[in-house]
C-alpha atoms as a PDB file:
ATOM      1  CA  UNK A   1     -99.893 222.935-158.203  1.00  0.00           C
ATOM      2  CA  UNK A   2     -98.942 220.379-155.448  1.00  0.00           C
ATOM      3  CA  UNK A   3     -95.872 221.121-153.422  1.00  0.00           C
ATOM      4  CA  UNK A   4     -93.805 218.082-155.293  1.00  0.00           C
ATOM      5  CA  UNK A   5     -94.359 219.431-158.815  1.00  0.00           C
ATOM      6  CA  UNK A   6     -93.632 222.728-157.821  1.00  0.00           C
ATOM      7  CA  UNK A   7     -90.306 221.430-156.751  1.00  0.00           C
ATOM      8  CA  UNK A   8     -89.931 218.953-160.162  1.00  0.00           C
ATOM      9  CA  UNK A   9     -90.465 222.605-162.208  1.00  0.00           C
ATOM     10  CA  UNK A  10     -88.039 224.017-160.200  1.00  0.00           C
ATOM     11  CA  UNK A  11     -85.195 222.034-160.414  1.00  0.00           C
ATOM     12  CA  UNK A  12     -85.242 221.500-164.067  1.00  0.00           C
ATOM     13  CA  UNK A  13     -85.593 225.191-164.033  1.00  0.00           C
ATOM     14  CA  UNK A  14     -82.143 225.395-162.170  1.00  0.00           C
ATOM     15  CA  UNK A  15     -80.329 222.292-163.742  1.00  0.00           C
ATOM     16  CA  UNK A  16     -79.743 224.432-166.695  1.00  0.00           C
ATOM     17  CA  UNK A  17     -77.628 227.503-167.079  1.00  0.00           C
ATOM     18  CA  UNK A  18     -79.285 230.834-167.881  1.00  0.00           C
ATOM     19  CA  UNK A  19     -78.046 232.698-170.429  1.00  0.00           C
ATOM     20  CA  UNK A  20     -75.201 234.545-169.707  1.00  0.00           C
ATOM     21  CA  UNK A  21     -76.684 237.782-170.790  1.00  0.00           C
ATOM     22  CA  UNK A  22     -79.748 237.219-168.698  1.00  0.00           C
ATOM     23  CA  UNK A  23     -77.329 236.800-165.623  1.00  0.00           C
ATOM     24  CA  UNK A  24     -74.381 239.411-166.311  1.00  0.00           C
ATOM     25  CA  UNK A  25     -74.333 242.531-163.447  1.00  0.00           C
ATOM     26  CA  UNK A  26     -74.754 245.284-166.052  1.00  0.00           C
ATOM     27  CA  UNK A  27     -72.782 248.770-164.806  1.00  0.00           C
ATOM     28  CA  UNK A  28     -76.045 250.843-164.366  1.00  0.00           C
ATOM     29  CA  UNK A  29     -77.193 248.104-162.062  1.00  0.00           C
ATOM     30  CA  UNK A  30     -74.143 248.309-159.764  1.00  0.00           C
ATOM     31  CA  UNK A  31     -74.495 252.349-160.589  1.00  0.00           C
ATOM     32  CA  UNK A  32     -77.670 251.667-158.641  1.00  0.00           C
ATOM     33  CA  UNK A  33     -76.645 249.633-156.092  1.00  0.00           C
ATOM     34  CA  UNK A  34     -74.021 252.011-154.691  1.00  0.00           C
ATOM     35  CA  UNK A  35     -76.221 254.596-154.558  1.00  0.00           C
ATOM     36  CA  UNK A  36     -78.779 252.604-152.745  1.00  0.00           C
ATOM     37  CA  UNK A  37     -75.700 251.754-150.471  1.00  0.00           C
ATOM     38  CA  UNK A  38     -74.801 255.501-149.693  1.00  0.00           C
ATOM     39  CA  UNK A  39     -77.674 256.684-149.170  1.00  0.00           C
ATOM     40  CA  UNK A  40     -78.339 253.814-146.651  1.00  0.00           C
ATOM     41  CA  UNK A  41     -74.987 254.415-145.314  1.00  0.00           C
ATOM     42  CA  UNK A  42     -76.136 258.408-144.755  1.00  0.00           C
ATOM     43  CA  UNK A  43     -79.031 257.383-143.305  1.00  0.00           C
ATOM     44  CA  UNK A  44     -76.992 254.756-140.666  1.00  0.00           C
ATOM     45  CA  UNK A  45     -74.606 257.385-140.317  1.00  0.00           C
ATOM     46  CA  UNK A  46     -77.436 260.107-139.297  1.00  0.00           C
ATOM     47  CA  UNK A  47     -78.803 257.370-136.643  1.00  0.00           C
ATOM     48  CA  UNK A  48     -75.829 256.714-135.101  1.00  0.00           C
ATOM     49  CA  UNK A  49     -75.115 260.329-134.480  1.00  0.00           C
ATOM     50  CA  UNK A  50     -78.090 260.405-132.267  1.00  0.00           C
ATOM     51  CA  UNK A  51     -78.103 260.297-128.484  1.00  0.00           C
ATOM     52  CA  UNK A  52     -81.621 259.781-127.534  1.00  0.00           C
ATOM     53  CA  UNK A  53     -81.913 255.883-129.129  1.00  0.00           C
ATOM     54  CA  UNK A  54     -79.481 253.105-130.497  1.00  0.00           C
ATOM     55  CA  UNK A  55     -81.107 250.315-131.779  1.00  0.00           C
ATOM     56  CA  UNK A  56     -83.168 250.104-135.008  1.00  0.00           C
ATOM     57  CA  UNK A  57     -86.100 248.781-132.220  1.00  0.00           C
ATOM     58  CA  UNK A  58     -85.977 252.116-130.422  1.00  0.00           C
ATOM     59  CA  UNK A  59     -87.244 254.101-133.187  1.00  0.00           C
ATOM     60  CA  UNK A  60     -90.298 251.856-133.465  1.00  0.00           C
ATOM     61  CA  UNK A  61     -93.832 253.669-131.902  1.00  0.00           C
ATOM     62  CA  UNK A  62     -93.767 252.768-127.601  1.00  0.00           C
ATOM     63  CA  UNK A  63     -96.148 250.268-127.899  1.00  0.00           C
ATOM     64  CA  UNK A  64     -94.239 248.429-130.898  1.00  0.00           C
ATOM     65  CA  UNK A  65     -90.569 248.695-128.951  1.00  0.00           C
ATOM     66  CA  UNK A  66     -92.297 247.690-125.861  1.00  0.00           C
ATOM     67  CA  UNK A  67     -93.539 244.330-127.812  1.00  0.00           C
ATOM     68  CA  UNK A  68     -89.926 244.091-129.480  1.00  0.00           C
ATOM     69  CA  UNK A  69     -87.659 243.969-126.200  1.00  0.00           C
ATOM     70  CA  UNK A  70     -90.543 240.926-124.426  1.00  0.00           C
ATOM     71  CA  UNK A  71     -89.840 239.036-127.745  1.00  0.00           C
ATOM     72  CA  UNK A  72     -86.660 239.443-127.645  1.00  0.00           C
ATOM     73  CA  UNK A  73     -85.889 239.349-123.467  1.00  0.00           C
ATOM     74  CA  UNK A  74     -87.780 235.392-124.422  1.00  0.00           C
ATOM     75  CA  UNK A  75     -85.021 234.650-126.768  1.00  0.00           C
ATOM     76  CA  UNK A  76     -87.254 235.584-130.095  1.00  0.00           C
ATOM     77  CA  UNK A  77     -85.405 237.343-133.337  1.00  0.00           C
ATOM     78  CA  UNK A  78     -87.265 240.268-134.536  1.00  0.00           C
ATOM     79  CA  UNK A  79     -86.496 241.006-138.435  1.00  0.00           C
ATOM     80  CA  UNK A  80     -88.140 243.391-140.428  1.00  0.00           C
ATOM     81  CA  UNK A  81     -87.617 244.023-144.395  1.00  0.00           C
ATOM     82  CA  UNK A  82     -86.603 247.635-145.263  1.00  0.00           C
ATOM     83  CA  UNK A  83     -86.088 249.625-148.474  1.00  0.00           C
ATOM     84  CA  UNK A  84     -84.265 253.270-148.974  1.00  0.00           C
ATOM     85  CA  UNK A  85     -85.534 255.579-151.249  1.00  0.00           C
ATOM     86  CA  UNK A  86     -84.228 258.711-153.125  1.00  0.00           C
ATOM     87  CA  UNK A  87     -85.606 261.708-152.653  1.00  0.00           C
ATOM     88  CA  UNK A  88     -89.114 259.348-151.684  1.00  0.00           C
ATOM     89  CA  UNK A  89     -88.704 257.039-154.948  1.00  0.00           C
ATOM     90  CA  UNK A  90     -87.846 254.038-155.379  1.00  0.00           C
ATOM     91  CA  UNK A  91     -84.498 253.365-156.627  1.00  0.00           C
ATOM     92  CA  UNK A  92     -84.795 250.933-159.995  1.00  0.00           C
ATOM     93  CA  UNK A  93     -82.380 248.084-160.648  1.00  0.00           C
ATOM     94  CA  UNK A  94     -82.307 246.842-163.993  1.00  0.00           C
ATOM     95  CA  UNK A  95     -81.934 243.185-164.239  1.00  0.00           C
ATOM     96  CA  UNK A  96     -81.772 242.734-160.639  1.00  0.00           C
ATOM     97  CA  UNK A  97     -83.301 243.027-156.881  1.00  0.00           C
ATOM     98  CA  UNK A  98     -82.234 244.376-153.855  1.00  0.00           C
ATOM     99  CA  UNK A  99     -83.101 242.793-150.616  1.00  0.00           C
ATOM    100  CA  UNK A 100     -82.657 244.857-147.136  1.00  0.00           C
ATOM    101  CA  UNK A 101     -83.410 243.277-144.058  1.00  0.00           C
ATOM    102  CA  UNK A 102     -83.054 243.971-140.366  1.00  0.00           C
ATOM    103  CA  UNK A 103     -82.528 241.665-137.734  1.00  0.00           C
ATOM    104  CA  UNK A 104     -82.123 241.727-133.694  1.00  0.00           C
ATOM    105  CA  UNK A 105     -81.406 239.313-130.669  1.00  0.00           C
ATOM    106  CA  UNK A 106     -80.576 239.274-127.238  1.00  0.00           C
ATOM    107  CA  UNK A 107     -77.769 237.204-126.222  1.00  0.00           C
ATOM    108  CA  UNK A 108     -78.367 237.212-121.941  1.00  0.00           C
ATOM    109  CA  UNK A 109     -75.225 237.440-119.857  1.00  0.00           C
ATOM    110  CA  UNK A 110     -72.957 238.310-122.602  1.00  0.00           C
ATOM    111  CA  UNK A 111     -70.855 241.512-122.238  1.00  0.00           C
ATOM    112  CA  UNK A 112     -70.236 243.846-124.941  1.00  0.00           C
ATOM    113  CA  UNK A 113     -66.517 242.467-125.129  1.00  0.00           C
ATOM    114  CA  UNK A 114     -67.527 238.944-125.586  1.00  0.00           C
ATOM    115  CA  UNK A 115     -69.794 239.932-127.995  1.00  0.00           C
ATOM    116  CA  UNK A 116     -67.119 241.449-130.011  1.00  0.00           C
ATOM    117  CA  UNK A 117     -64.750 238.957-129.401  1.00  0.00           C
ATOM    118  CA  UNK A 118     -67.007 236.324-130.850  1.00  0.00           C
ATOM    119  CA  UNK A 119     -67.832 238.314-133.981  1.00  0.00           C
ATOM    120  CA  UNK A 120     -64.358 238.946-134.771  1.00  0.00           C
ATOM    121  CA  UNK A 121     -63.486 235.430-134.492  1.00  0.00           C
ATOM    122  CA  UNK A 122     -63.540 234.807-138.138  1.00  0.00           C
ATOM    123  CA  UNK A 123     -60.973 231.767-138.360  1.00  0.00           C
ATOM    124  CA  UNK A 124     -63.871 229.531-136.778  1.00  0.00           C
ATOM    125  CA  UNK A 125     -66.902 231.278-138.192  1.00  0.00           C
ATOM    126  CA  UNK A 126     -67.120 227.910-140.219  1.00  0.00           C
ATOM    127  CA  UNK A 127     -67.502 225.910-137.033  1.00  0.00           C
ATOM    128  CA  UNK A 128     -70.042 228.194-135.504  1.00  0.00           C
ATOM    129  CA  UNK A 129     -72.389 228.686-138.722  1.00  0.00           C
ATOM    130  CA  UNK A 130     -71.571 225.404-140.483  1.00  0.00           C
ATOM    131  CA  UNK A 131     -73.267 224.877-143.016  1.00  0.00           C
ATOM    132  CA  UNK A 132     -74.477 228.062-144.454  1.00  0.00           C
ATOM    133  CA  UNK A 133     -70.565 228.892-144.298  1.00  0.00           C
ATOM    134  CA  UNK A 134     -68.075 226.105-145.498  1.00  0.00           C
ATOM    135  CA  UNK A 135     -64.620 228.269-145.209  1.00  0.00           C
ATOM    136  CA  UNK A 136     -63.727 231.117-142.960  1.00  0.00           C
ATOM    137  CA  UNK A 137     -60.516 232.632-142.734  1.00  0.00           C
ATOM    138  CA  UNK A 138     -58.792 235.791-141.479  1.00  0.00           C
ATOM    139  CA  UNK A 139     -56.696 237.043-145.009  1.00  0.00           C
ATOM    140  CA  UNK A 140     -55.338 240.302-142.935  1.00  0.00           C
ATOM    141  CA  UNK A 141     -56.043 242.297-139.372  1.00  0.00           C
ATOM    142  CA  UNK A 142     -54.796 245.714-138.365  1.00  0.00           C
ATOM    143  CA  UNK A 143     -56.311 246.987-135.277  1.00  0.00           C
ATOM    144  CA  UNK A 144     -60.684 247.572-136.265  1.00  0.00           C
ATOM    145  CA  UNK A 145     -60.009 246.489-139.488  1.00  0.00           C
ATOM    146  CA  UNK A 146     -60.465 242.952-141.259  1.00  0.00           C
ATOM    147  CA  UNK A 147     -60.143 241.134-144.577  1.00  0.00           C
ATOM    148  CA  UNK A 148     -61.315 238.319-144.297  1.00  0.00           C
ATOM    149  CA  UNK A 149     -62.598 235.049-146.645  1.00  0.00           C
ATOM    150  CA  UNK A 150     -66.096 233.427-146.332  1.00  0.00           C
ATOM    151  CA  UNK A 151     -66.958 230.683-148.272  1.00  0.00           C
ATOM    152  CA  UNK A 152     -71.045 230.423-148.746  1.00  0.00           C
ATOM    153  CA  UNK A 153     -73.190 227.049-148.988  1.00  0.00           C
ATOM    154  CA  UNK A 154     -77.082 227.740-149.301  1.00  0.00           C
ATOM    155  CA  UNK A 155     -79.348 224.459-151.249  1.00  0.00           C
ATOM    156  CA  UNK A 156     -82.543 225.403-151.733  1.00  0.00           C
ATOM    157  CA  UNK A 157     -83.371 223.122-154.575  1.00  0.00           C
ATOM    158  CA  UNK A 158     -80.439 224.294-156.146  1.00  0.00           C
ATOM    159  CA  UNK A 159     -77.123 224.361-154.441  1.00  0.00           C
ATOM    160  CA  UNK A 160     -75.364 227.631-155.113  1.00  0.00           C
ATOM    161  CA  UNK A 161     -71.662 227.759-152.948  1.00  0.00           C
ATOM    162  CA  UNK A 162     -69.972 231.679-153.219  1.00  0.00           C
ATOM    163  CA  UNK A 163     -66.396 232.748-152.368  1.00  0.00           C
ATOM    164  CA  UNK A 164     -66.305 236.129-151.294  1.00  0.00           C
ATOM    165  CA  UNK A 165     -63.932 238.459-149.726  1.00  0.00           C
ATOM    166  CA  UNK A 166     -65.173 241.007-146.971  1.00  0.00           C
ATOM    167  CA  UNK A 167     -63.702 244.510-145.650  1.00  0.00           C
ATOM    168  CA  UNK A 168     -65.198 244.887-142.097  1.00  0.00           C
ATOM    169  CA  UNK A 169     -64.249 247.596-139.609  1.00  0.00           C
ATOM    170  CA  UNK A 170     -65.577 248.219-136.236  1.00  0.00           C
ATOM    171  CA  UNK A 171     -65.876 251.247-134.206  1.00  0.00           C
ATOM    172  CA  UNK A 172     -66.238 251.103-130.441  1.00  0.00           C
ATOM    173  CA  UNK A 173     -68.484 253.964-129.231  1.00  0.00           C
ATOM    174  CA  UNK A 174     -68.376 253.281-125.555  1.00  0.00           C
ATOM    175  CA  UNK A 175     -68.661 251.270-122.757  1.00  0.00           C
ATOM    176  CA  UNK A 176     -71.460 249.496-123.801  1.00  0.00           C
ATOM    177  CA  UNK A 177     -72.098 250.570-127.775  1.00  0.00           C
ATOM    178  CA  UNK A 178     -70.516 249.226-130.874  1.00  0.00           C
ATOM    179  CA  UNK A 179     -70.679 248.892-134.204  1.00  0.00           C
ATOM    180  CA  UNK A 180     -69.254 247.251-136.979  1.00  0.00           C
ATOM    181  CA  UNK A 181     -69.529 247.339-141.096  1.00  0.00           C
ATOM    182  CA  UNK A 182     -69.019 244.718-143.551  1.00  0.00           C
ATOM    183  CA  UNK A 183     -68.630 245.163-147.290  1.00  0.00           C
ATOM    184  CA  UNK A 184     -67.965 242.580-149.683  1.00  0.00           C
ATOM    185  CA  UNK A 185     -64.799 242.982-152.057  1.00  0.00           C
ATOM    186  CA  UNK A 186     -65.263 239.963-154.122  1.00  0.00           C
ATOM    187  CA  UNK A 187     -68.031 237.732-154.699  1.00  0.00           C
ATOM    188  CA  UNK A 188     -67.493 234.926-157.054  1.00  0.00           C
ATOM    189  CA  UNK A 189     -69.946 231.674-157.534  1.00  0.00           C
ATOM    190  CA  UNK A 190     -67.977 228.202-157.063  1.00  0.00           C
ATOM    191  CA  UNK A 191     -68.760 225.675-160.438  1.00  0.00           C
ATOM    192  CA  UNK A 192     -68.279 221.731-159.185  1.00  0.00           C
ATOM    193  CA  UNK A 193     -67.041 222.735-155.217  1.00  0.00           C
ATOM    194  CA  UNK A 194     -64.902 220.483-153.635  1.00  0.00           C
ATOM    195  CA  UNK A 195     -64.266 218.584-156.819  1.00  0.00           C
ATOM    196  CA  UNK A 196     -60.934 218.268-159.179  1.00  0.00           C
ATOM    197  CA  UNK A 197     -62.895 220.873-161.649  1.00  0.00           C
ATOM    198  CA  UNK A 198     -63.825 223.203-159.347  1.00  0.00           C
ATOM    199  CA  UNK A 199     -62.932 226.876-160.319  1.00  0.00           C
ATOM    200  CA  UNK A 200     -64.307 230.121-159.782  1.00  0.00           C
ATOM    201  CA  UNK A 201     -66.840 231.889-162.293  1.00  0.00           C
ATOM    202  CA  UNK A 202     -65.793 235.594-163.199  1.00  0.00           C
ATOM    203  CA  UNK A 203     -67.622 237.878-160.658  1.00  0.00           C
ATOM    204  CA  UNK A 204     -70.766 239.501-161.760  1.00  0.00           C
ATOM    205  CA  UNK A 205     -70.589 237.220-164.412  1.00  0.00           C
ATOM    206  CA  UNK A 206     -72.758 233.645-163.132  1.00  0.00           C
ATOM    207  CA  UNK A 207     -76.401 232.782-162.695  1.00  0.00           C
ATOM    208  CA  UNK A 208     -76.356 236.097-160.289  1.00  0.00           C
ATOM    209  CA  UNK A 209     -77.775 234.653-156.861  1.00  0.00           C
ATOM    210  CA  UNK A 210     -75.211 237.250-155.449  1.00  0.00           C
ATOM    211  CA  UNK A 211     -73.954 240.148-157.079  1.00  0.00           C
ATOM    212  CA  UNK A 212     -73.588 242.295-153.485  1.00  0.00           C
ATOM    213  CA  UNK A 213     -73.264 242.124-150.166  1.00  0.00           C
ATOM    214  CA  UNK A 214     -73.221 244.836-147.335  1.00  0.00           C
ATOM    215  CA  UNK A 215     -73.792 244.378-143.528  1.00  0.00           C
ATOM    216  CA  UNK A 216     -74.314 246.969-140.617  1.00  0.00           C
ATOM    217  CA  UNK A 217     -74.049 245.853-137.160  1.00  0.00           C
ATOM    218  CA  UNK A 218     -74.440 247.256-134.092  1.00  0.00           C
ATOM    219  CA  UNK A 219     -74.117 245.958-130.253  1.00  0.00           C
ATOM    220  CA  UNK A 220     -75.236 247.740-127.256  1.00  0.00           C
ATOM    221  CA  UNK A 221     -74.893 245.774-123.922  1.00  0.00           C
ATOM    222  CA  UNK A 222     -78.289 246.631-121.413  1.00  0.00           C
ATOM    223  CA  UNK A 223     -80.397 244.630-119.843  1.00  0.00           C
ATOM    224  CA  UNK A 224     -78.250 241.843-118.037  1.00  0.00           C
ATOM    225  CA  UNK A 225     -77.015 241.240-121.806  1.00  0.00           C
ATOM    226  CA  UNK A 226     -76.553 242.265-125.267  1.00  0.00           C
ATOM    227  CA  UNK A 227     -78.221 243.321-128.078  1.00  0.00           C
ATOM    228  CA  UNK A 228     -77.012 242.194-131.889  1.00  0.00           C
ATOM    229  CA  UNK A 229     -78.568 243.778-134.989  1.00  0.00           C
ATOM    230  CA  UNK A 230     -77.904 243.087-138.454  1.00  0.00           C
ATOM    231  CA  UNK A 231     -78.759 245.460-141.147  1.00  0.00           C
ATOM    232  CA  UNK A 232     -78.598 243.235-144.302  1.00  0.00           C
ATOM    233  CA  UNK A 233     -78.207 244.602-148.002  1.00  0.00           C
ATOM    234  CA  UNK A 234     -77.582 242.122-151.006  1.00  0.00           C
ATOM    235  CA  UNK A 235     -78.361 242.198-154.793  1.00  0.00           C
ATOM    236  CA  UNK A 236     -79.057 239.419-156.890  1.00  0.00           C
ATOM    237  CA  UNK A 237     -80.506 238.718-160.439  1.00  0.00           C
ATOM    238  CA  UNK A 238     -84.551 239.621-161.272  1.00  0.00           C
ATOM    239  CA  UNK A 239     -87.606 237.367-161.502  1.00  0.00           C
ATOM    240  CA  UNK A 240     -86.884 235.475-165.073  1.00  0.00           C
ATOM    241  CA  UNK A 241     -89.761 236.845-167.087  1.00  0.00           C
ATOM    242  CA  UNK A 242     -92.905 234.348-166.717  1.00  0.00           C
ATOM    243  CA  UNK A 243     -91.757 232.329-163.945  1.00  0.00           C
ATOM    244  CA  UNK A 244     -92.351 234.879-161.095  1.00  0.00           C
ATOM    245  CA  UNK A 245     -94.769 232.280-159.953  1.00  0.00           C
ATOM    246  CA  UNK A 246     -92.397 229.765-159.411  1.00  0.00           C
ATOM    247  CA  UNK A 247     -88.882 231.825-158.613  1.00  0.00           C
ATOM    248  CA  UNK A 248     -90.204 234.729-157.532  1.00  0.00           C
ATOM    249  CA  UNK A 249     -91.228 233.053-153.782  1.00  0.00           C
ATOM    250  CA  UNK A 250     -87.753 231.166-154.239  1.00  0.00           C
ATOM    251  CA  UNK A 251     -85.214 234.079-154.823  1.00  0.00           C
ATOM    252  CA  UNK A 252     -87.083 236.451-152.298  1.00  0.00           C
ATOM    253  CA  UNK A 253     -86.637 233.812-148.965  1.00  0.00           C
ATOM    254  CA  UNK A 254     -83.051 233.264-149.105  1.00  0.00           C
ATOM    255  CA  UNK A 255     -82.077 236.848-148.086  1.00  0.00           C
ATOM    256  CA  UNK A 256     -84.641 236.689-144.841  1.00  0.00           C
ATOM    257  CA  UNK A 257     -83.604 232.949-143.936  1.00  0.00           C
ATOM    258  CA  UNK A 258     -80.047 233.594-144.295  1.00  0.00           C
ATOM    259  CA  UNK A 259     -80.200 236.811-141.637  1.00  0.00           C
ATOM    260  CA  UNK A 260     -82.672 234.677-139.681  1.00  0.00           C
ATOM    261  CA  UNK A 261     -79.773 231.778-139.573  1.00  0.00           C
ATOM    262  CA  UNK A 262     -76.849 234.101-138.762  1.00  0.00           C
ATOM    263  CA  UNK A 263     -78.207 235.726-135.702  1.00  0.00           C
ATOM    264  CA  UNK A 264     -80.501 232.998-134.188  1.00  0.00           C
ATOM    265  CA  UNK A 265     -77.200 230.927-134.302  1.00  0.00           C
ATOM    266  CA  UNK A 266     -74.745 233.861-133.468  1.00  0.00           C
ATOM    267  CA  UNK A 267     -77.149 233.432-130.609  1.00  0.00           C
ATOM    268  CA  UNK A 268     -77.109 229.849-129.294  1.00  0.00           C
ATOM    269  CA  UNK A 269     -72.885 229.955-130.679  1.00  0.00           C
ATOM    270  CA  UNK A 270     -72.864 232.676-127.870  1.00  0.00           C
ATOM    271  CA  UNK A 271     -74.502 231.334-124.847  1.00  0.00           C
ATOM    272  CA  UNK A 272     -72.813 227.695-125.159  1.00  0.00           C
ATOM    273  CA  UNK A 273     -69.540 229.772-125.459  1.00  0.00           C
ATOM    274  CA  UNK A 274     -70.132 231.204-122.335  1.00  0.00           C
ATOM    275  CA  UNK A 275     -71.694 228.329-120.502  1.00  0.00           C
ATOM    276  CA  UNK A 276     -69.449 226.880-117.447  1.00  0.00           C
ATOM    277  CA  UNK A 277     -68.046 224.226-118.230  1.00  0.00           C
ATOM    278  CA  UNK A 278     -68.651 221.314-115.558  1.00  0.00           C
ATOM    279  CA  UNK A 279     -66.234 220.086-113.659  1.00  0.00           C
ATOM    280  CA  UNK A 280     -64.305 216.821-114.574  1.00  0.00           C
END
C-alpha cells in the first residue's frame, strides 16, 4: 500500500470516535501500570544508590559506553527502548501498552545549576518546546517540589491536544549530580481546543492516546558540560484488533519522537540560552 493511501485509511480511521468501551482505562490496567511504575521506581532507586556509575550509559559494556559518550560529545541523542519485568515476566496490560524509553544528551558548557535552572523554568516551557507543548504554567512551588500545568499538542494524522497536571520533585545529590521525578496527576484529552466548545473529556475516559505519564531525570555535570537523561514511561490504549498493520507503526512512534523532541530541543533551548549575547 502506497504511502498516500496508507494515510487516506488512517485518517478516516481517526475521524471517528472509538467506542467508549474500547477506549475506557479499566482498573486492572492502571493496577498494572503502578506496579510496572514501582518496580521501575525500585529499580531507579537501586541505581542511584550506587557509587561506581551514574548515568543509564555507564552501565552499558566499555566498548558500548565508549561509543555512547563520542555520539554524544558530537551533539548526537542516544535513546534506547526499555521494559521492566516481574520476577523475569512480562507485566500484561489489558487494553493497553506501555512504552519506556531512555534518552541522553550533552549540553557543552552548561553547569549543573543552569541545567536545573532551565528545567525548572516551567512558566516558559511553552516558548522553549512550542509546539509539542501549547500551555505551561507553574500551579504551586515549595522548595524541590512543583505542580505544575502542561498543555500537550502532537498531529500525527490525527491531532490529539492533552491537559495534564504534573508532581515533579528534584533532589540535588552533589556538586555535580541531580535528579529529578515527574509524575502526572491528571491527564485529560482536550475536544475542539481553542474553540468556544472546547471542554475537557473525563480522564481515562477518551480515545486513550494517554492514560499515564512518568519521567525520571537525572543530570550529572563532567566533561566541560552536562549530561541530561530522560527515563520515559507512558500508557496508552492497545492495537485496535485487525488494524495493527496500520496503527500499530502509528501508536508505537509517538512515545520515541516525543522523548527524541524534548531533549534534542532541551538541547539547542540550552546552548542559545547561554550564548553571549553580542554587543549593541
Amino acid at each position: 500500500m502506497s504511502r498516500r493511501a496508507l494515510a487516506i485509511v488512517l485518517a478516516g480511521l481517526f475521524s471517528l470516535p472509538f467506542p467508549a468501551s474500547a477506549a475506557d482505562l479499566e482498573p486492572q490496567t492502571l493496577a498494572a501500570y503502578h506496579r510496572y511504575l514501582q518496580l521501575t521506581e525500585a529499580k531507579i532507586d537501586a541505581e542511584l544508590a550506587r557509587r561506581d556509575v551514574y548515568l543509564w550509559i555507564d552501565t552499558a559494556p566499555s566498548a558500548r559506553r565508549d561509543a555512547y559518550y563520542a555520539d554524544l560529545r558530537k551533539g548526537n541523542l542516544v535513546i534506547e527502548r526499555l521494559e521492566t519485568l516481574d520476577q523475569g515476566k512480562t507485566i500484561a496490560f489489558p487494553g493497553a501498552l506501555v512504552h519506556h524509553w531512555i534518552g541522553t544528551v550533552f549540553i557543552p558548557g552548561v553547569t549543573l545549576a543552569q541545567t536545573l535552572e532551565f528545567m525548572q523554568d516551567y512558566d516558559h516551557k511553552k516558548d522553549y518546546f512550542s509546539p509539542d507543548i501549547q500551555r505551561s504554567k507553574i500551579l504551586q512551588h515549595q522548595g524541590d517540589d512543583f505542580l505544575v500545568n502542561l498543555r500537550f499538542y502532537k498531529k500525527k494524522v490525527i491531532t490529539i491536544v492533552d491537559d495534564t497536571d504534573h508532581q515533579v520533585h528534584y533532589q540535588v545529590v552533589d556538586a555535580t549530580r541531580a535528579w529529578s521525578r515527574s509524575h502526572a496527576t491528571r491527564i485529560q484529552e482536550v475536544e475542539n481546543p481553542g474553540e468556544p466548545g472546547e471542554r475537557l473529556d473525563p480522564p481515562g475516559h477518551d480515545r486513550g492516546f494517554l492514560w499515564g505519564m512518568d519521567t525520571y531525570w537525572r543530570f550529572q555535570e563532567k566533561d566541560g558540560g552536562t549530561y541530561v537523561e530522560c527515563q520515559s514511561v507512558s500508557l496508552t490504549r492497545d492495537i485496535p484488533t485487525g488494524l495493527g498493520w496500520a496503527v500499530g507503526p502509528f501508536v508505537t512512534t509517538v512515545p520515541r519522537e516525543s522523548l527524541t523532541f524534548t531533549l534534542v530541543t532541551a538541547r539547542s533551548a540550552e546552548l542559545q540560552r547561554i550564548a553571549p549575547h553580542p554587543v549593541k
